[in-house]
Protein backbone atom coordinates (compact mmCIF):
# COMPACT_ATOMS: atom_id res chain seq x y z
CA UNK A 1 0.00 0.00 0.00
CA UNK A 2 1.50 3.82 -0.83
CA UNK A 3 2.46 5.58 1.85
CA UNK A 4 -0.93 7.47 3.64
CA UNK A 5 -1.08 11.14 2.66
CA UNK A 6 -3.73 11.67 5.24
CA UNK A 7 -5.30 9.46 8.30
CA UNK A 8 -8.25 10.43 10.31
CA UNK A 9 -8.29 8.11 13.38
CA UNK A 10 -11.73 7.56 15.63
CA UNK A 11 -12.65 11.03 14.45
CA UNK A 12 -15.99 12.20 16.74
CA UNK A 13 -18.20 15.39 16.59
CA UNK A 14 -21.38 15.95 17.33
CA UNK A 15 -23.43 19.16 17.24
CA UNK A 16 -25.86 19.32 20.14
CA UNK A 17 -28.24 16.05 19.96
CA UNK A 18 -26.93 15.28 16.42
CA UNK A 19 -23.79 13.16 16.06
CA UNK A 20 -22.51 14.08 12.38
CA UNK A 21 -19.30 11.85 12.69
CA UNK A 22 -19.01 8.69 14.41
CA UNK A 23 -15.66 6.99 15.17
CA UNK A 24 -14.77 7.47 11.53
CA UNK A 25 -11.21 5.92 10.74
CA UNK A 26 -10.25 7.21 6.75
CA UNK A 27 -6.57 6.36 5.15
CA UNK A 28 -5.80 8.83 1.86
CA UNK A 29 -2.98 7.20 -0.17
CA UNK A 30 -0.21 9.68 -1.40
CA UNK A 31 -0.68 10.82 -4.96
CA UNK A 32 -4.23 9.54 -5.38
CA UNK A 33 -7.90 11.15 -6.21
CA UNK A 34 -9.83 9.59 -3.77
CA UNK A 35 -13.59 9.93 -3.12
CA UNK A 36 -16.09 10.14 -0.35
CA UNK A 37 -19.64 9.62 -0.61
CA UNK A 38 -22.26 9.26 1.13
CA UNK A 39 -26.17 11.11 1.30
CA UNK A 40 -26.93 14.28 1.99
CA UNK A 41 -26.23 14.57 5.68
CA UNK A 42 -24.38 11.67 6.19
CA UNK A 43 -21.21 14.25 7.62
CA UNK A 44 -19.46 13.92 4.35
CA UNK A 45 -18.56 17.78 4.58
CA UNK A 46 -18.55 18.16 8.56
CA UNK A 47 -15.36 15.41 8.09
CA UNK A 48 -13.61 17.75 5.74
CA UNK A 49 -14.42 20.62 7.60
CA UNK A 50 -12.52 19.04 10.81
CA UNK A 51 -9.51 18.40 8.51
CA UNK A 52 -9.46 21.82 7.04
CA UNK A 53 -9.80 23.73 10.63
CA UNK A 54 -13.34 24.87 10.17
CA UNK A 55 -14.33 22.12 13.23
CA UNK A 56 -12.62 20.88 15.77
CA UNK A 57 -13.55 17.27 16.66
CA UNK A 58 -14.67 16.60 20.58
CA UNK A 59 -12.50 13.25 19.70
CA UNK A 60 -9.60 11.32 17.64
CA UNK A 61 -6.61 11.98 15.92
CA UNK A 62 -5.27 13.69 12.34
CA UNK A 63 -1.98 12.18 10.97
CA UNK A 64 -0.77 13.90 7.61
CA UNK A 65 2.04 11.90 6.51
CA UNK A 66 2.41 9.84 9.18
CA UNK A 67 2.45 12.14 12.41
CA UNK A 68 -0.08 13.49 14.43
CA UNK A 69 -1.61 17.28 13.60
CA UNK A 70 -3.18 19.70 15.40
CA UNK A 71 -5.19 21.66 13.36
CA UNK A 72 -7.75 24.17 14.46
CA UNK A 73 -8.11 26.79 11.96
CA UNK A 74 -7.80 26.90 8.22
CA UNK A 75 -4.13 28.78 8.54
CA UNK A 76 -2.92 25.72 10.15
CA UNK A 77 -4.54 22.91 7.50
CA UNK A 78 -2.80 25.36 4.62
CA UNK A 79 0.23 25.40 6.55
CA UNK A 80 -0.08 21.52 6.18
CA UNK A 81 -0.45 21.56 2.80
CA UNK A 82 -4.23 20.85 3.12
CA UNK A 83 -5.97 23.39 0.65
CA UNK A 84 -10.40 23.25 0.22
CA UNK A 85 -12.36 24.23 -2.39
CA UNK A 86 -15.54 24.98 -1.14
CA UNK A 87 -19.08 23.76 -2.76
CA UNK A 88 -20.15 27.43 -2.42
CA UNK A 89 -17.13 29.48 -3.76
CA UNK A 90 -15.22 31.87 -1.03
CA UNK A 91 -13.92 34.15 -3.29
CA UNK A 92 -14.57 38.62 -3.99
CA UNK A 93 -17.11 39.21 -6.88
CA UNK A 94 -15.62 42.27 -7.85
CA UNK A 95 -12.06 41.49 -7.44
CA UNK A 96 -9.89 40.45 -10.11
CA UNK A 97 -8.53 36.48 -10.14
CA UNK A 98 -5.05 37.79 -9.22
CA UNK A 99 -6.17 39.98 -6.30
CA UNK A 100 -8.45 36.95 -5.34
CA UNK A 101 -5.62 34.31 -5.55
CA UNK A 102 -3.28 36.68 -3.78
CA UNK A 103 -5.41 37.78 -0.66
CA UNK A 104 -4.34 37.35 2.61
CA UNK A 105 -0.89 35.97 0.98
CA UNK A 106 0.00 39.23 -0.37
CA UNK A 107 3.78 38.11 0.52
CA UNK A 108 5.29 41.53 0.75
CA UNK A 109 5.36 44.86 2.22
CA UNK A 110 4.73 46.77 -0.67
CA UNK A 111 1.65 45.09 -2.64
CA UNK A 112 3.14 45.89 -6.29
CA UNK A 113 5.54 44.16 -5.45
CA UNK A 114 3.54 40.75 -4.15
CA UNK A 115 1.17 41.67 -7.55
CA UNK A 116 4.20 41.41 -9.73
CA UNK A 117 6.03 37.80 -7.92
CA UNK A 118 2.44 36.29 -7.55
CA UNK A 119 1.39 37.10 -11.50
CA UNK A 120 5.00 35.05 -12.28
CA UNK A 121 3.60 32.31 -9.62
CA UNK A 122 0.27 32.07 -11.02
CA UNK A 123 1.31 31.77 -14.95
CA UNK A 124 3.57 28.53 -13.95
CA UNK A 125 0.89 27.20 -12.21
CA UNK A 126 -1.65 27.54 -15.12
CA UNK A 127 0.97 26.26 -17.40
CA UNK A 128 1.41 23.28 -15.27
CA UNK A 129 -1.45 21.98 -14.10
CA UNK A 130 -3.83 23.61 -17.73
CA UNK A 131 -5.44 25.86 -15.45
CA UNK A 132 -6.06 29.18 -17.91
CA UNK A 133 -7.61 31.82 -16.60
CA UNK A 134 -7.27 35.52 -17.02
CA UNK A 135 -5.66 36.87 -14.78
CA UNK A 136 -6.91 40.56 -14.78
CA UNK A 137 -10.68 38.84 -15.31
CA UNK A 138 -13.18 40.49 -12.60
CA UNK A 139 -14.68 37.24 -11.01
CA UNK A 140 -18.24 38.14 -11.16
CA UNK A 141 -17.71 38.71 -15.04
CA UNK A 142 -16.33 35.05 -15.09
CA UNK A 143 -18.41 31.49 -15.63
CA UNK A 144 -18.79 29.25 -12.73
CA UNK A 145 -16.41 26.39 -14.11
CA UNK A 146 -13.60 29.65 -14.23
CA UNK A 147 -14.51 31.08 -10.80
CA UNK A 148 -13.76 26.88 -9.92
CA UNK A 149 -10.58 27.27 -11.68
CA UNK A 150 -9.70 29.95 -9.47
CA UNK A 151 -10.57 28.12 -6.42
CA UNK A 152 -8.07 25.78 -7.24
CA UNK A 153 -5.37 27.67 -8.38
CA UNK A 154 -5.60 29.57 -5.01
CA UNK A 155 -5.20 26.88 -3.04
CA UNK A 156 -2.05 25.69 -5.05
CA UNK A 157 -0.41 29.25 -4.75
CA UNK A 158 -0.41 28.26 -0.92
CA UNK A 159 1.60 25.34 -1.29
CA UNK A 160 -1.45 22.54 -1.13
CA UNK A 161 -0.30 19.40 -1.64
CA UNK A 162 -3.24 18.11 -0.70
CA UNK A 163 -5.85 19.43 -2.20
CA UNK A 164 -10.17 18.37 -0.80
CA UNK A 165 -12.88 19.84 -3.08
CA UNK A 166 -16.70 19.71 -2.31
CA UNK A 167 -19.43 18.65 -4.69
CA UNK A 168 -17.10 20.67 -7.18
CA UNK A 169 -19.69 19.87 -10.30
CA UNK A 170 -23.18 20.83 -8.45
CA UNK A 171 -22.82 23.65 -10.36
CA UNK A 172 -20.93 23.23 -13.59
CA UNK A 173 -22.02 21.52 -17.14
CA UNK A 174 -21.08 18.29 -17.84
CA UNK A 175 -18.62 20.15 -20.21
CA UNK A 176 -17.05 22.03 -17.56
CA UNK A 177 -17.23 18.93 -15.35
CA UNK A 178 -15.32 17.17 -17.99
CA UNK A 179 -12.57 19.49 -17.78
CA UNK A 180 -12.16 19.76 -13.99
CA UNK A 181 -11.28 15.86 -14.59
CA UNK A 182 -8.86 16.69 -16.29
CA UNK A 183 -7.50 18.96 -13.94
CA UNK A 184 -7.75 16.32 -10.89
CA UNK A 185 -5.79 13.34 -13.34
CA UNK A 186 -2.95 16.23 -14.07
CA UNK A 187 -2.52 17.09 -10.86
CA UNK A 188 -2.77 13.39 -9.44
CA UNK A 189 0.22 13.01 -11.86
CA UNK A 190 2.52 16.00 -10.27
CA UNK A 191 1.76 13.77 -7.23
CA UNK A 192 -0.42 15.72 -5.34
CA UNK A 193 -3.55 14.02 -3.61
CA UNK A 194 -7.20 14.64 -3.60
CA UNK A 195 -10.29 14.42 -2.32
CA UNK A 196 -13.31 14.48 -3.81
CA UNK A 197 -16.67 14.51 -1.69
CA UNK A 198 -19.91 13.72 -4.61
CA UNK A 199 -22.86 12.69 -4.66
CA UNK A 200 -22.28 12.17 -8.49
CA UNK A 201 -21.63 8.20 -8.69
CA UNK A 202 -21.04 7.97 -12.15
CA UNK A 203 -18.13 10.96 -11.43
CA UNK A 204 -16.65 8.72 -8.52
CA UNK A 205 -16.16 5.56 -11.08
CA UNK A 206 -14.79 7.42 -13.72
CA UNK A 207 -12.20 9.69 -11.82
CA UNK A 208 -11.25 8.08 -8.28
CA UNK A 209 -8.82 5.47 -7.66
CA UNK A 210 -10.82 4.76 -4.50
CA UNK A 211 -13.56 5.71 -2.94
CA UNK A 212 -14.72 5.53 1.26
CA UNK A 213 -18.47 5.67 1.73
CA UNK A 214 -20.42 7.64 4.93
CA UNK A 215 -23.99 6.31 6.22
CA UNK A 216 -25.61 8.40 9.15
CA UNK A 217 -22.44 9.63 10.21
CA UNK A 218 -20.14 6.75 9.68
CA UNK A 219 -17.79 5.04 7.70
CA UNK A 220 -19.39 1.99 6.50
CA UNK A 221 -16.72 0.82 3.58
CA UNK A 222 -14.28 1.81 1.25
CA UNK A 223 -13.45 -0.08 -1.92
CA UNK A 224 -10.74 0.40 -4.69
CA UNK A 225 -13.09 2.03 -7.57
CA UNK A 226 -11.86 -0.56 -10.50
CA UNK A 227 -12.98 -3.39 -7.70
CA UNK A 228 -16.90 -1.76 -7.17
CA UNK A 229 -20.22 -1.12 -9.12
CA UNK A 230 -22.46 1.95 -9.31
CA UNK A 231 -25.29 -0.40 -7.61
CA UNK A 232 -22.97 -1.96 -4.95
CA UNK A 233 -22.35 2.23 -3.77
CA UNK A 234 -25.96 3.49 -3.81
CA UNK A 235 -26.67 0.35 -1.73
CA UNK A 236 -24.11 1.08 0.87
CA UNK A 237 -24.87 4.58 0.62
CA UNK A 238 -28.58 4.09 1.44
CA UNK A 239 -28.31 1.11 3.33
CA UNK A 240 -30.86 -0.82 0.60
CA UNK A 241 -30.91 -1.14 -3.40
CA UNK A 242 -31.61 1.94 -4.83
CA UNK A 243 -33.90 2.01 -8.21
CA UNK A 244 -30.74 3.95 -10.43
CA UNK A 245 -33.30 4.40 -13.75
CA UNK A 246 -37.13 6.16 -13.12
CA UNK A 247 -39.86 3.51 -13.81
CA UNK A 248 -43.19 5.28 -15.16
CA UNK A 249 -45.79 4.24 -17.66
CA UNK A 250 -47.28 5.99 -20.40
CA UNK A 251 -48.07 9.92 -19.96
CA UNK A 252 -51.66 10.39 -20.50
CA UNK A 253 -51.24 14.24 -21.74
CA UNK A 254 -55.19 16.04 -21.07
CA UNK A 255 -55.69 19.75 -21.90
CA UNK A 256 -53.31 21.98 -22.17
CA UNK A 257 -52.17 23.64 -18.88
CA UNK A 258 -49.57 26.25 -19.62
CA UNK A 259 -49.02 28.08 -23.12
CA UNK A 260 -46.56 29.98 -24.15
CA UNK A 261 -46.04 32.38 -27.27
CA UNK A 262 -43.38 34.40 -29.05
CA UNK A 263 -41.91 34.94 -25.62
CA UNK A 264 -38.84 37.67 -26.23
CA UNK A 265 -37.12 37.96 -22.86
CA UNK A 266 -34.08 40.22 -21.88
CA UNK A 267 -31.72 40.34 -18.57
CA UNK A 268 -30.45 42.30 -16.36
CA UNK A 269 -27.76 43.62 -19.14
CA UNK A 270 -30.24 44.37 -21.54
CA UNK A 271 -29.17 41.11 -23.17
CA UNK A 272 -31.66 39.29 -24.70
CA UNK A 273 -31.29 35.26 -23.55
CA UNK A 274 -35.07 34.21 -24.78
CA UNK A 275 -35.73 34.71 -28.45
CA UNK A 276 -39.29 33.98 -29.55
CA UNK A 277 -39.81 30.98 -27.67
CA UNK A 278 -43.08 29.13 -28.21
CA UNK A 279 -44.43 26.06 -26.59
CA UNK A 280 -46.94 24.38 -24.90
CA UNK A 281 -47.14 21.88 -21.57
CA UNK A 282 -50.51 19.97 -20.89
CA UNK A 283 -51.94 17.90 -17.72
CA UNK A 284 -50.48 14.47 -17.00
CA UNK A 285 -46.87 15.23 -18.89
CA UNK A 286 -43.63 16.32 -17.76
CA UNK A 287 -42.06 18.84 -20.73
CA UNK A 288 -37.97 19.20 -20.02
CA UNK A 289 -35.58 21.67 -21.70
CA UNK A 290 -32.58 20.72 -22.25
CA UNK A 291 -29.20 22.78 -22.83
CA UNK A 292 -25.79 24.27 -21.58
CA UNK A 293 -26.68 26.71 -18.80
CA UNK A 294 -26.53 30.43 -20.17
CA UNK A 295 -28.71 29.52 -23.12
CA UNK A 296 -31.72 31.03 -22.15
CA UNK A 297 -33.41 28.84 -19.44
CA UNK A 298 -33.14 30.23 -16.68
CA UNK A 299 -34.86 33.78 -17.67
CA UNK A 300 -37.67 31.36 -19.33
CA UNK A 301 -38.99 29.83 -16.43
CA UNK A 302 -38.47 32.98 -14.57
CA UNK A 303 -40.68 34.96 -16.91
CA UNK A 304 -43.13 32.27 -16.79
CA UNK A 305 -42.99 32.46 -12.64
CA UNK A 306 -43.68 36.17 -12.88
CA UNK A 307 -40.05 37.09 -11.40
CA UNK A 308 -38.89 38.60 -14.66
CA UNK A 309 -40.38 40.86 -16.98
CA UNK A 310 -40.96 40.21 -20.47
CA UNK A 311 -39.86 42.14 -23.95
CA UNK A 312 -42.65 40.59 -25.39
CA UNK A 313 -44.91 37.32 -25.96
CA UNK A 314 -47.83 35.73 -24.19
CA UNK A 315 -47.97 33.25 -21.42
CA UNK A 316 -51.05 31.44 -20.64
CA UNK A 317 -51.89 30.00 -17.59
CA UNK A 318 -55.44 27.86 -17.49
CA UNK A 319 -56.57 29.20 -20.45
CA UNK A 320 -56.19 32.95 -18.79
CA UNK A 321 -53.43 35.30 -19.67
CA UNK A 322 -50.33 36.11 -17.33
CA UNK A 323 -49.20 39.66 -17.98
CA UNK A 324 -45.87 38.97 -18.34
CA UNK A 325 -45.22 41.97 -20.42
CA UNK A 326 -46.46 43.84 -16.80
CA UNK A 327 -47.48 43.05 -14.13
CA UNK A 328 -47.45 39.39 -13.08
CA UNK A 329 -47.20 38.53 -9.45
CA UNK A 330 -46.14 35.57 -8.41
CA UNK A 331 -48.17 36.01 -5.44
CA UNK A 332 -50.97 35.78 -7.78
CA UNK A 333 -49.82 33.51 -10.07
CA UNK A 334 -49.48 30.67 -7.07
CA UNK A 335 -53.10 31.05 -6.03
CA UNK A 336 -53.62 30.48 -9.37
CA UNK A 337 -52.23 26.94 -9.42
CA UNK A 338 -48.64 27.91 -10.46
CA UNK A 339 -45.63 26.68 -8.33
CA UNK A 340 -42.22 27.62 -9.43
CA UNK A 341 -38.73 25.47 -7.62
CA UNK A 342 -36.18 27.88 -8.33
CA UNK A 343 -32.78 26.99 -10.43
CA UNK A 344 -31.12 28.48 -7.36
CA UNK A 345 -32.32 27.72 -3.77
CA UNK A 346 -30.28 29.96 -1.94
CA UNK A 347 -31.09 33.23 -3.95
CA UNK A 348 -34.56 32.28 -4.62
CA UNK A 349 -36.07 29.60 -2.91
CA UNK A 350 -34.65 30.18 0.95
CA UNK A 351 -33.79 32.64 3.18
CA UNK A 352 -30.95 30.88 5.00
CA UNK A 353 -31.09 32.36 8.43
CA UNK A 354 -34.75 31.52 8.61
CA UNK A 355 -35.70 27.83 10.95
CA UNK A 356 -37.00 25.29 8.38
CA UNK A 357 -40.30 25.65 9.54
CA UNK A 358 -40.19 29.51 8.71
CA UNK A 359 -39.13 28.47 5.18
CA UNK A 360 -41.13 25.82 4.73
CA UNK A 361 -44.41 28.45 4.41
CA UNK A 362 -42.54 31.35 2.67
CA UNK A 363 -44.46 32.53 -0.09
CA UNK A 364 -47.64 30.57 1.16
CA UNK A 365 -47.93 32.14 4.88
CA UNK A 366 -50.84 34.38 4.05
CA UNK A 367 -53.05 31.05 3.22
CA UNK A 368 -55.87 31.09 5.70
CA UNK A 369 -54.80 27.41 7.06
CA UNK A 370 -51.66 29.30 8.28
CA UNK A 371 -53.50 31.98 10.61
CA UNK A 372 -55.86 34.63 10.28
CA UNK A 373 -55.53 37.97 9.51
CA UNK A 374 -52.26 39.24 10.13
CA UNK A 375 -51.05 36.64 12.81
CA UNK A 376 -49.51 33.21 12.07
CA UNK A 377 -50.77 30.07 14.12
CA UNK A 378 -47.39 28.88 14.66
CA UNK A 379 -48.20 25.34 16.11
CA UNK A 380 -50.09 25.17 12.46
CA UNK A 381 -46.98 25.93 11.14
CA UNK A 382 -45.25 23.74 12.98
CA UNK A 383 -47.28 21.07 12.24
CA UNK A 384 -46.78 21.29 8.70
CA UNK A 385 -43.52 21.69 8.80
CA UNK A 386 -42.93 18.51 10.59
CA UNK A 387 -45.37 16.43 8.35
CA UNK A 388 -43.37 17.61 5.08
CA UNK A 389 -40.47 16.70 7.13
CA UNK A 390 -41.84 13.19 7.42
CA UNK A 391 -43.01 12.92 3.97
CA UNK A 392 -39.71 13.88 2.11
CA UNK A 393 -37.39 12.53 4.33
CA UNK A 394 -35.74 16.09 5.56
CA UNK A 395 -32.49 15.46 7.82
CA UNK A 396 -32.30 16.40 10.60
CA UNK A 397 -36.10 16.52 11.44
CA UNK A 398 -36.03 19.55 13.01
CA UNK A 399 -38.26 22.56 12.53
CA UNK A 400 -36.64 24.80 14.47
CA UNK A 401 -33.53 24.16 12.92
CA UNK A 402 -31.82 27.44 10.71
CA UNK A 403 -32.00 26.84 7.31
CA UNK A 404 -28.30 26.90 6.82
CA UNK A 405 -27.64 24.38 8.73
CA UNK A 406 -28.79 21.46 6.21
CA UNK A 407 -27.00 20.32 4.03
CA UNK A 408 -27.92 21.39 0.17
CA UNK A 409 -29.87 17.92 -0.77
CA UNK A 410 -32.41 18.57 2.36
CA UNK A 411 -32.70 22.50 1.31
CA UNK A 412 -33.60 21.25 -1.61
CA UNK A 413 -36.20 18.71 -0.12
CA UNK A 414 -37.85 22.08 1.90
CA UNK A 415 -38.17 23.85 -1.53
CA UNK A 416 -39.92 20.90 -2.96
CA UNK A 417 -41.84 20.04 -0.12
CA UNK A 418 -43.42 23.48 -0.17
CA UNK A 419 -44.29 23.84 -3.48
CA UNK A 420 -45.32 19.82 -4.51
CA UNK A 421 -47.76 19.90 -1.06
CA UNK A 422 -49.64 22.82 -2.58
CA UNK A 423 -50.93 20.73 -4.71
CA UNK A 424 -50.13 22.76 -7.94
CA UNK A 425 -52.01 22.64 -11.35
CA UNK A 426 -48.65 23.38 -12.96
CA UNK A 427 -45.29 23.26 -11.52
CA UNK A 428 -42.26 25.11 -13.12
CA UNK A 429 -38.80 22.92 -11.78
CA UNK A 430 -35.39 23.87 -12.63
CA UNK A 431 -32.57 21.92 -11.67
CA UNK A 432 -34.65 19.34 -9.23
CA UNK A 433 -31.64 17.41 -7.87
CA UNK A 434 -28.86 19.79 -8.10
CA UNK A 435 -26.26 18.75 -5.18
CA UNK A 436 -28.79 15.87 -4.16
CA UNK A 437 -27.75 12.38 -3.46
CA UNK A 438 -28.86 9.23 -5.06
CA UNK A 439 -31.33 8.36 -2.50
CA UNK A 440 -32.45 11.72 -2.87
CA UNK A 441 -32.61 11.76 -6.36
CA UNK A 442 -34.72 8.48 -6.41
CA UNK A 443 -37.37 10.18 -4.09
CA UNK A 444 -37.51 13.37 -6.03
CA UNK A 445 -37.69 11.41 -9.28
CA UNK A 446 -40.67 9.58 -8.14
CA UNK A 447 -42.47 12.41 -6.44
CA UNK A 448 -42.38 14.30 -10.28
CA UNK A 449 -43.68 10.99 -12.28
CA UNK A 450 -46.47 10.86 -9.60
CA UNK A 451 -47.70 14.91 -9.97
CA UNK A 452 -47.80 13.68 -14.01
CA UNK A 453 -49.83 10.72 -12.84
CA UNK A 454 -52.12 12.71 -10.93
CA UNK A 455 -52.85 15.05 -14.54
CA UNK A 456 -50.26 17.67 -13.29
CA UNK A 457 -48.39 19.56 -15.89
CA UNK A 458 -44.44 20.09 -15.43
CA UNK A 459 -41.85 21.83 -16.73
CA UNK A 460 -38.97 20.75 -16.20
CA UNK A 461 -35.11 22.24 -16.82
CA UNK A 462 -32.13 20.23 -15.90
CA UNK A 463 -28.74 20.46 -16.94
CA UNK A 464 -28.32 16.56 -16.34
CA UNK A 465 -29.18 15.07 -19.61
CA UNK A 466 -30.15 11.72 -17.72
CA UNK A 467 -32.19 13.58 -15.85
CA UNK A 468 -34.08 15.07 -18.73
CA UNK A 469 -34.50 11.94 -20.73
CA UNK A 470 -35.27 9.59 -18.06
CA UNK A 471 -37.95 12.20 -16.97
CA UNK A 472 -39.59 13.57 -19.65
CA UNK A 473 -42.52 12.73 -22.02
CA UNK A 474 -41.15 15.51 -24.87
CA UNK A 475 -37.58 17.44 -24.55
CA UNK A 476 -37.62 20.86 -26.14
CA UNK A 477 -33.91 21.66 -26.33
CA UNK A 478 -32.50 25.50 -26.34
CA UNK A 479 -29.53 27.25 -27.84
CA UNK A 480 -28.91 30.80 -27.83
CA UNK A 481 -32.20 31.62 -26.85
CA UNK A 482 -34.30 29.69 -28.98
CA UNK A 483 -36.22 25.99 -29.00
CA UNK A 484 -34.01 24.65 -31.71
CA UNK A 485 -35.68 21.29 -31.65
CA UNK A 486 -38.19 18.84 -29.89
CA UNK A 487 -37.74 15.23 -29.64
CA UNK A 488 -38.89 12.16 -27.19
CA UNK A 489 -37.59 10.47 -23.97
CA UNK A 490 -35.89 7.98 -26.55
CA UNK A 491 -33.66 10.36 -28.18
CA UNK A 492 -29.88 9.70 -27.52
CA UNK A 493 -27.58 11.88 -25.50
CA UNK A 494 -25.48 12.31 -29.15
CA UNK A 495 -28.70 13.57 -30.36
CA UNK A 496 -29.29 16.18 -27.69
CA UNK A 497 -25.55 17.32 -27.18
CA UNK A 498 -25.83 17.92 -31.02
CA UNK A 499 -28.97 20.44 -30.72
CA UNK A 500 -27.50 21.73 -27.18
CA UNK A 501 -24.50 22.90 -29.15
CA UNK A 502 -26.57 24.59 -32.25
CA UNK A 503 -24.82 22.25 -34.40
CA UNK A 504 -28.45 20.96 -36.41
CA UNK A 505 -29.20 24.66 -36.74
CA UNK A 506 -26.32 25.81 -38.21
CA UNK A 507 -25.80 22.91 -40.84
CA UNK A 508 -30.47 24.08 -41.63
CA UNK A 509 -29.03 27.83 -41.75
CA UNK A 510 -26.17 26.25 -44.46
């Protein structure tokens, strides 16, 4: 066996009643990739977090390279060699990437002159490990798969040798994805080590040379990748055998639910993303769009939630206009049978410092079952709360727990819970299982065939190509703005990828 880049021994820590890591005993072999994975909750990111400094455990022992190390705050795990990208990026929007890479490790008195050494530093370490990025670039003006890039490189300027990064692809394409694989194998081969905590099995078989798994807290195996199976992990992630493909039967599409026509949508730039979009979605079928993020979905389904205004077009909902032109409300437009799970739960669908229970209502706590008048009845509240707990599995079962304090799968399971238990006519989903594990994913998958089944209509817009073909009953696919073609749950991922990159309508405009 290679010599053991990192060893957590009987690692313990528990936060109040809940115990997120139980006696865990992890080995990291030197100059590996090495993954750890486990559901949402099961203290996947609580175990980093004691071995980057951001935790302290009440009990057991850290050993990088063989001797034992203290480490109680992040300046000590860097001084280790122990660098963290984080699933939620900690860098300055309006910084540039040099001044991000550089802060706090300016590394002399006068800062031209740290500029000038670190811009040298940070060119050798693109040119070694194919990490380009623009130096001078202003981060918020950069993709997300960049920003990552960034992440990275920052933690090699300190000296990271060992290098952990969290659910690094919840929020890039599987293009981008691709390329931060590359990454990981290049620097694997300059013998640095790293760890990758996913929920993404298919991303643990075809980039790890092992991988550990966490249940409830603890380590239950590990297992040299090339020796496992996708099934034999989702089993010992979820402690039974997990149903990997969506069973439904045949969509039974009724009238139609939610039109849309010659939709022209701008953003915030004055850009315009949607380009005469036209569609519609009827009872008792799930419609997905498919394409690379940026193309025009997100300000779609926002327009059709009543969040953004339009340029022009005309959105039906019902068979009664939604002035989207104006003024649509989404206040109104959910009393009207509309529910809308935001691409982005943090920005849009939570309010973080909020208890679960307070989040579980938002948008919905004026509904009479609530309270009356101006006062909530909070043991109604509470009540709710803990039944969607119950129904969707949300860990830990806690109402009165902050928001911020789950981990992103269970946010995610609050967001749906609120909006599926309102028993919508139509519901609007983007990105369903972003950062979700496979249990998760199984539940959520199931919960959308059965609001088809009941003569629901869905929209649905994933970036996961699986996700869209094993889910829907037609896939409109979008590039630059526009629908540039429809096809069924059997077409190929080839197929799609072709239409997602506006190859089909270039070769019609030829």
């Amino acid at each position: 066996m290679a010599d053991a880049a990192i060893e957590l021994v009987g690692i313990n820590k528990s936060f109040g009643t809940v115990r997120a890591n139980r006696d865990i005993h992890l080995k990291v072999e030197r100059g590996t990739i090495h993954g750890i994975i486990g559901e949402n909750g099961a203290g996947k990111s609580t175990l980093m977090s004691i071995l980057y400094g951001f935790y302290q455990a009440d009990s057991g022992e850290i050993r990088i390279g063989g001797k034992p190390a203290a480490i109680k705050t992040p300046n000590e795990a860097i001084a280790h060699g122990i660098g963290m990208v984080h699933q939620h990026f900690m860098l300055v929007e309006n910084f540039t990437v040099l001044e991000n890479i550089i802060l706090g490790a300016e590394g002399a008195a006068l800062l031209n002159k740290g500029i000038a050494k670190a811009r040298g530093e940070l060119h050798r370490l693109e040119e070694e490990y194919g990490l380009e990025v623009d130096p001078d670039a202003v981060i918020e003006e950069l993709a997300v798969g960049l920003q990552q890039r960034v992440e990275i490189l920052k933690a090699l300027y300190r000296g990271a040798e060992i290098l952990i990064l969290d659910e690094p692809t919840g929020v890039l394409t599987p293009a981008e994805a691709d390329h931060l694989f590359r990454i990981l194998r290049r620097l694997k081969e300059e013998g640095k080590t790293v760890i990758l905590i996913t929920h993404k099995l298919r991303e643990i078989m075809a980039v790890t040379d092992n991988v550990s798994v966490m249940r409830q807290g603890q380590m239950v195996a590990t297992r040299k990748t090339s020796e496992t199976t996708v099934e034999e992990l989702a089993e010992l992630m979820v402690g039974r055998r997990v149903l990997l493909h969506v069973e439904k039967g045949e969509a039974k599409p009724g009238e139609v639910k939610l039109s849309v026509h010659n939709l022209t949508v701008k953003d915030s730039r004055g850009v315009t993303m949607v380009k005469d979009v036209s569609f519609d979605v009827r009872g008792g079928e799930i419609v997905g769009i498919a394409g690379v993020a940026g193309n025009g979905q997100s300000e779609l389904i926002e327009t059709i939630a009543g969040i953004r205004k339009a340029v022009s077009g005309s959105v039906t909902l019902d068979g009664r206009p939604v002035d989207v032109t104006g003024a649509a409300d989404p206040a109104d437009l959910r009393r009207r049978g509309l529910a809308h799970v935001p691409e982005d739960r943090h920005h849009m669908g939570l309010i973080l410092p909020f208890e679960e229970y307070e989040n579980s209502i938002l948008g919905y706590h004026n509904d009479p079952e609530y309270g009356k008048g101006p006062f909530l009845d909070l043991k109604a509240v509470e009540a709710d709360a803990r039944d969607k707990i119950a129904k969707y599995d949300i860990r830990p079962g806690d109402p009165h727990l902050k928001t911020a304090n789950f981990s992103g799968g269970n946010q995610q399971k609050i967001v749906l819970a609120r909006e599926m238990e309102q028993d919508p006519g139509v519901l609007i989903v983007g990105q369903p299982t972003r950062g979700v594990d496979v249990g998760a994913i199984e539940f959520i998958h199931k919960r959308l065939i059965a609001m088809r089944d009941a003569g629901k209509a869905v929209l649905l817009v994933s970036v996961e190509l699986d996700e869209i073909r094993s889910l829907s009953d037609r896939i409109l696919v979008m590039f630059d703005g526009r629908v540039v073609g429809e096809r069924g749950p059997d077409a190929t991922e080839g197929e799609l990828g072709l239409l997602m990159a506006g190859v089909e309508q270039k070769e019609a405009a030829e």
